[in-house]
Protein backbone atom coordinates (compact mmCIF):
# COMPACT_ATOMS: atom_id res chain seq x y z
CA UNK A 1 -20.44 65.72 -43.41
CA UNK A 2 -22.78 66.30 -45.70
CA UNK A 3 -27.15 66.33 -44.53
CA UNK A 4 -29.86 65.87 -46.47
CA UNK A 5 -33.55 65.86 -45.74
CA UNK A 6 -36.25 65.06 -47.83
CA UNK A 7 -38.92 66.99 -46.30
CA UNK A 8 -38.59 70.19 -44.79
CA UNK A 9 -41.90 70.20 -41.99
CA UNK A 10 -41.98 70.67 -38.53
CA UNK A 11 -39.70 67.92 -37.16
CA UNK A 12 -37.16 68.74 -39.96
CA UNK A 13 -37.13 72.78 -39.29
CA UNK A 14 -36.41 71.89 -35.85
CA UNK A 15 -33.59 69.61 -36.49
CA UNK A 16 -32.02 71.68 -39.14
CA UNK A 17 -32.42 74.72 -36.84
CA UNK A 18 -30.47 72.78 -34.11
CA UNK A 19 -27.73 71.56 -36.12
CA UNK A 20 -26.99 75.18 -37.24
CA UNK A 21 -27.66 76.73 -33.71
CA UNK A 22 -24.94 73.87 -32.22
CA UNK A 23 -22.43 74.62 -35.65
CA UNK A 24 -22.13 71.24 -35.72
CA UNK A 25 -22.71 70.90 -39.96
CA UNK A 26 -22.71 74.59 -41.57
CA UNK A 27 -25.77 75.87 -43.53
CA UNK A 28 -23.79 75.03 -47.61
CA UNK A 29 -23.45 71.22 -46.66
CA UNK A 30 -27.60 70.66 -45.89
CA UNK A 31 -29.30 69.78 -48.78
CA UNK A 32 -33.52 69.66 -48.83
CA UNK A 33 -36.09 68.81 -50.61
CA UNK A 34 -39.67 69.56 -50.62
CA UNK A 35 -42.87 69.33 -52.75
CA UNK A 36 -43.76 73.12 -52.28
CA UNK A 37 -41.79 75.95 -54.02
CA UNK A 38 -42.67 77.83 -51.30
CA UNK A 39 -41.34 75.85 -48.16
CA UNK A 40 -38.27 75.38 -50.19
CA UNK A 41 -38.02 79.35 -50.50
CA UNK A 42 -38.83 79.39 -46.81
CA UNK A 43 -35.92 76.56 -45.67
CA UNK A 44 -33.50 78.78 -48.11
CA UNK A 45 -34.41 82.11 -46.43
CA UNK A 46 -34.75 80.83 -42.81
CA UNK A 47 -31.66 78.65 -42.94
CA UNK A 48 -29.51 79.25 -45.93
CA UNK A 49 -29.60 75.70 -47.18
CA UNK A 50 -29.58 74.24 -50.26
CA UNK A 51 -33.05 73.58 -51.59
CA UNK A 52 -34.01 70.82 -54.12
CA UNK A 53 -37.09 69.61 -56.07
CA UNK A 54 -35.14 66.45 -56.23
CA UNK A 55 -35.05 63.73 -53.51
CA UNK A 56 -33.03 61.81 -55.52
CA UNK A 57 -30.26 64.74 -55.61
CA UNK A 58 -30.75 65.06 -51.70
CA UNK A 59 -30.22 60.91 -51.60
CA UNK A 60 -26.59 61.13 -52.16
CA UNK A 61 -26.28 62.83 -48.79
CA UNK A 62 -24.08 61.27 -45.98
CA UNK A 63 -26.71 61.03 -43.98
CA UNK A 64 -30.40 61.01 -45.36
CA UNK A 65 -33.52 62.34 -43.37
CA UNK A 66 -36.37 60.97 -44.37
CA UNK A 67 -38.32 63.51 -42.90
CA UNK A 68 -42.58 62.77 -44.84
CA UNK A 69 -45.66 61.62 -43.65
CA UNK A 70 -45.14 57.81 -43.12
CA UNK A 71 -48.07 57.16 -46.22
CA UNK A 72 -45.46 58.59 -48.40
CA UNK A 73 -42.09 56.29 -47.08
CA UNK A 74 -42.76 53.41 -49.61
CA UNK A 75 -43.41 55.63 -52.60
CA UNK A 76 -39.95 58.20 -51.81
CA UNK A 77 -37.80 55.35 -50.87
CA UNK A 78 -38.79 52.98 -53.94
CA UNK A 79 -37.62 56.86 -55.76
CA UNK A 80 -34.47 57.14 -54.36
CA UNK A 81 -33.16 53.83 -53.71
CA UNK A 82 -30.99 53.16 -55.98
CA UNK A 83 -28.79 56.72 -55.20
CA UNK A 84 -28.62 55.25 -51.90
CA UNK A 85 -24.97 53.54 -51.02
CA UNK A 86 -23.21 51.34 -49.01
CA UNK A 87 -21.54 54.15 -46.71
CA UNK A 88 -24.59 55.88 -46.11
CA UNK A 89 -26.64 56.50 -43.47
CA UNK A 90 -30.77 56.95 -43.53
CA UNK A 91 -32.60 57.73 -40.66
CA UNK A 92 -36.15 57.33 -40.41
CA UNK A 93 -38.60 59.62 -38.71
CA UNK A 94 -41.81 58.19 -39.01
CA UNK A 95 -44.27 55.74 -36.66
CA UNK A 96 -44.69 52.52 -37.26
CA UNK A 97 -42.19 52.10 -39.64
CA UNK A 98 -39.77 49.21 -38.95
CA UNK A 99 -36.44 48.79 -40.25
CA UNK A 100 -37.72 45.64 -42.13
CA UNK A 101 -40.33 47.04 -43.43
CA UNK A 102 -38.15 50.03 -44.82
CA UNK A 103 -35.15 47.86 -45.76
CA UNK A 104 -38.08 45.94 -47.50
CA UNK A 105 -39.08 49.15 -49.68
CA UNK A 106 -35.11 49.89 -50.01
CA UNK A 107 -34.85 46.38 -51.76
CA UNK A 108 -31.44 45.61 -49.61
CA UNK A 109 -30.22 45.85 -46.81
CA UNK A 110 -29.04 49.78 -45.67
CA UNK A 111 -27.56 51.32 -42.74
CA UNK A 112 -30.56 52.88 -41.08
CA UNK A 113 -31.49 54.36 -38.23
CA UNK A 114 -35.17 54.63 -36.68
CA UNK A 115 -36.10 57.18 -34.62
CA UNK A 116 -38.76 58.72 -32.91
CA UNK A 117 -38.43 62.65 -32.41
CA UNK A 118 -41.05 65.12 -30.87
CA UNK A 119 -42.07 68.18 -31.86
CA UNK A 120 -40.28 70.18 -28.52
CA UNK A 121 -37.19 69.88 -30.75
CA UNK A 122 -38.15 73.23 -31.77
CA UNK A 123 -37.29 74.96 -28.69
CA UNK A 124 -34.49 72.88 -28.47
CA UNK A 125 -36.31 70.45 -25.52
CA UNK A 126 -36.72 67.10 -27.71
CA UNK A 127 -36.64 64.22 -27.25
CA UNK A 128 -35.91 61.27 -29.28
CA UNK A 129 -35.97 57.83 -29.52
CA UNK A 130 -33.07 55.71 -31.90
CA UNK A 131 -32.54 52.73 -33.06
CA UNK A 132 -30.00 52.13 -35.65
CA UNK A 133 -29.80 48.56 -37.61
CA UNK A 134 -27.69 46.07 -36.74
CA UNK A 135 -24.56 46.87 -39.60
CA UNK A 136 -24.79 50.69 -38.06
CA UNK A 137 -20.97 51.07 -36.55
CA UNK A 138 -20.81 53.17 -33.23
CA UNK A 139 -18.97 55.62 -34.85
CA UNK A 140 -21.88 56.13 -37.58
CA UNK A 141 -24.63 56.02 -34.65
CA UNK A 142 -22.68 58.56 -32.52
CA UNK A 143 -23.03 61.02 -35.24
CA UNK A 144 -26.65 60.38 -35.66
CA UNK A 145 -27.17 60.79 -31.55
CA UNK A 146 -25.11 64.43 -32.24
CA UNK A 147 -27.37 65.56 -34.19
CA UNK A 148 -30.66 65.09 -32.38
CA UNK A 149 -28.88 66.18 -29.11
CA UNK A 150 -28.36 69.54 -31.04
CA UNK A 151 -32.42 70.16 -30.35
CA UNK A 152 -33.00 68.30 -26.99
CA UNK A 153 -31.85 64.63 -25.72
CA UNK A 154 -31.66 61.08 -26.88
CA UNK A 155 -32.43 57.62 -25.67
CA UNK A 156 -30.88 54.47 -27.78
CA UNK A 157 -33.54 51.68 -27.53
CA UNK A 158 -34.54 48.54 -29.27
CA UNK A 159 -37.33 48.74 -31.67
CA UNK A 160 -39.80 46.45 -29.92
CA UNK A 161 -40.11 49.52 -27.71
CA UNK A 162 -40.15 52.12 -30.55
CA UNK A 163 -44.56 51.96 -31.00
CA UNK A 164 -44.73 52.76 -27.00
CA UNK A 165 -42.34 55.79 -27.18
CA UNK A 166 -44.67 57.31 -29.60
CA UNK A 167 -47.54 57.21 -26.72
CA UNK A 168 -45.05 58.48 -24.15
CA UNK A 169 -43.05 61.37 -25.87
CA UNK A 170 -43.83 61.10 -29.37
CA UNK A 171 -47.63 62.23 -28.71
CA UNK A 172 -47.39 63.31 -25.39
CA UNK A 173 -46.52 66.97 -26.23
CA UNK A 174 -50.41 67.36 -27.42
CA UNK A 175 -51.26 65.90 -24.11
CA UNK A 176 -49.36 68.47 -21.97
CA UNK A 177 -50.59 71.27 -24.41
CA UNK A 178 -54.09 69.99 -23.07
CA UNK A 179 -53.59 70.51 -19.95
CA UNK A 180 -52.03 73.74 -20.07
CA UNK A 181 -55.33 74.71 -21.77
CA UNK A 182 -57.33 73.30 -19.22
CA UNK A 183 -55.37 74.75 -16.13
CA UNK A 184 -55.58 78.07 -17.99
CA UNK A 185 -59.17 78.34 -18.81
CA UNK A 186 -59.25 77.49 -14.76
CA UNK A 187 -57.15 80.33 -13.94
CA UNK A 188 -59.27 82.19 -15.77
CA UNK A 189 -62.94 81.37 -14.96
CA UNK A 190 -61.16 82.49 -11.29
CA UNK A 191 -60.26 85.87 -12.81
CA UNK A 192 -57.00 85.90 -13.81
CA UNK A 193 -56.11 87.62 -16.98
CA UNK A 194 -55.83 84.40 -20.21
CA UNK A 195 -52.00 85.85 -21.17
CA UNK A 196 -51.18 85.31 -17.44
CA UNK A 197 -52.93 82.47 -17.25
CA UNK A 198 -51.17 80.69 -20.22
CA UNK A 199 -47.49 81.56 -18.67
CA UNK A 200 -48.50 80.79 -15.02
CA UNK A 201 -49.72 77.19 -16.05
CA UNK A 202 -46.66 76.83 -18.92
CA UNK A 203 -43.99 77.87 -16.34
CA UNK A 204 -45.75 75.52 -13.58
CA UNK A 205 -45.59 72.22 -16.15
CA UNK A 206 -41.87 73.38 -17.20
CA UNK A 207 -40.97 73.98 -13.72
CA UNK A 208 -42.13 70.37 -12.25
CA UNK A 209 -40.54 68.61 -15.11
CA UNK A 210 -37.10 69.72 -14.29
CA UNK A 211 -37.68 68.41 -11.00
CA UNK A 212 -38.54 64.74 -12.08
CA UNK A 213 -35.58 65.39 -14.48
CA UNK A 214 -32.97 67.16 -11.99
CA UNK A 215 -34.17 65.83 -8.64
CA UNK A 216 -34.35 61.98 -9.92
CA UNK A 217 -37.00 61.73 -7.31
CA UNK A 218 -40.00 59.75 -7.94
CA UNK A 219 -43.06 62.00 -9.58
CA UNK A 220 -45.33 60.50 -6.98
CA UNK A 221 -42.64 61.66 -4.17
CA UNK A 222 -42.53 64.99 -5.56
CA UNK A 223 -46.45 65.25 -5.32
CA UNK A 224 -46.80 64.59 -2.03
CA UNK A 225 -44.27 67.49 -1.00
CA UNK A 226 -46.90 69.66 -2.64
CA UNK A 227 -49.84 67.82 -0.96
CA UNK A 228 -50.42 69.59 2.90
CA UNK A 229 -52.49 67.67 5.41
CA UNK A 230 -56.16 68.53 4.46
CA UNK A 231 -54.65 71.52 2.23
CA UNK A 232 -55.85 72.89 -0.72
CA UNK A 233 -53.74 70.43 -3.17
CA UNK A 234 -54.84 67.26 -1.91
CA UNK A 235 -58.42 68.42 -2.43
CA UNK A 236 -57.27 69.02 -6.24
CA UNK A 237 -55.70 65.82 -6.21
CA UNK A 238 -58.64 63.92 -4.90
CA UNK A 239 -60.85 65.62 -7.34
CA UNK A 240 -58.78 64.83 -10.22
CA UNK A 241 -58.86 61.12 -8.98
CA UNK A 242 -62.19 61.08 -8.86
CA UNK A 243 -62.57 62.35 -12.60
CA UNK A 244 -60.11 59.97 -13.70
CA UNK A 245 -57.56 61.95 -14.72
CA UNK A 246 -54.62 58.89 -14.51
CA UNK A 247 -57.27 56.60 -15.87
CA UNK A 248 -57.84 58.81 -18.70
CA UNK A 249 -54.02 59.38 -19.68
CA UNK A 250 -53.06 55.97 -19.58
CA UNK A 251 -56.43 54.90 -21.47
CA UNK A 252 -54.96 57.91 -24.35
CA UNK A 253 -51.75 56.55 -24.44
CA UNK A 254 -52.64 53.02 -24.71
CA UNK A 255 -54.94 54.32 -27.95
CA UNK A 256 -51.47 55.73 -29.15
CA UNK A 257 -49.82 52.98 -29.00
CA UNK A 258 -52.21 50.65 -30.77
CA UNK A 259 -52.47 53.46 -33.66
CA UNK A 260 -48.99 52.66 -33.76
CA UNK A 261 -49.22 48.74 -34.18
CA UNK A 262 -51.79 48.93 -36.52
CA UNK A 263 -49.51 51.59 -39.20
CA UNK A 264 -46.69 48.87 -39.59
């Protein structure tokens, strides 16, 4: 099985960097390419892949990343298309793209599979969103799913609620980072040291999401375990209430969402 990404950012370090970790493609059968000299030199030295100036050489790939800003989709695809085949796969990384649209830009119809990915693929705790097109076998979408479970988890789900996943994990990470900001510079206007600070409010978020994960108990369940009769979390609680600290997510994520919308 042969990979190829056009693109070599973030999203497509991290996927690369899973797939090699898990040995589930080796490093000579990933192809990429990139704009920059330099982050070609840097996928090459970091990975061992093959690197590329061409997308239309990394288009006859079995299975096509297109792995750009979601401005540049319509000009790359209408590039490439025509090295594109029958048999192969592309998947699709960007918001707000839908498989019409990028079928559309493709001219035909493709086998294609939309997903959403987030950037804690990196450390190997993504997760990602897929939806493949309706002439994607289960075979074909199986090997997709491997390959994004090789940096984290995947949920198969149908496009209409592909714009709200960006809101809810897509985003989210910056969220979370946030917070672990916030609960740091806390921690340290009380005195402790910022390095502590940092890992004591990082471990903390890690730490409760495995228990929503591992636990399947409901978050708001878990919470009151924490919360004592007139204790000192309650009186955190309250006081985050009080600022609007749900009101305030939900109003962020709705933003997200219709950011979204509006880049179809």
């Amino acid at each position: 099985m042969k990979l190829g990404f056009i693109g070599c950012g973030n999203m497509a370090s991290a996927i690369i960097g899973g797939i090699l970790k898990k040995k589930l493609v080796p490093a000579d059968q990933i192809i990429v390419s990139a704009l920059h000299q330099e982050t070609l030199a840097r996928a090459a030295e970091t990975y061992g892949v093959q690197t590329t100036r061409s997308n239309r050489e990394v288009a006859g790939a079995e299975i096509v990343f297109l792995a750009i800003k979601p401005q540049f989709y319509e000009e790359v695809i209408r590039e490439i298309s025509d090295c594109v085949k029958e048999r192969q796969i592309v998947v699709s990384i960007a918001p707000g793209k839908s498989i019409d649209t990028i079928t559309g830009w493709f001219g035909r119809k493709i086998k294609l599979v939309r997903t959403m990915p987030n950037t804690p693929a990196m450390v190997g705790e993504g997760v990602t969103a897929v939806c493949p097109s309706d002439n994607v076998t289960k075979k074909e979408l199986q090997k997709v799913l491997s390959l994004f479970n090789a940096c984290g988890t995947s949920e198969v789900m149908p496009e209409r609620l592909l714009d709200a996943v960006v809101s809810v994990s897509g985003s989210s990470p910056a969220y979370v980072f946030m917070m672990i900001e916030a609960m740091a510079d806390g921690a340290v206007r009380d005195g402790i040291p910022r390095a502590q600070a940092y890992r004591l409010a990082a471990q903390s978020v890690l730490g409760s999401a495995k228990m929503v994960l591992e636990t399947s108990k409901h978050p708001g369940e878990l919470k009151d375990m924490v919360c004592s009769p007139a204790g000192t979390t309650i009186e955190a609680v309250a006081a985050l209430e009080e600022a609007g600290f749900r009101h305030a997510i939900l109003a962020g994520m709705k933003a997200c969402t219709d950011k979204t919308k509006g880049m179809a």
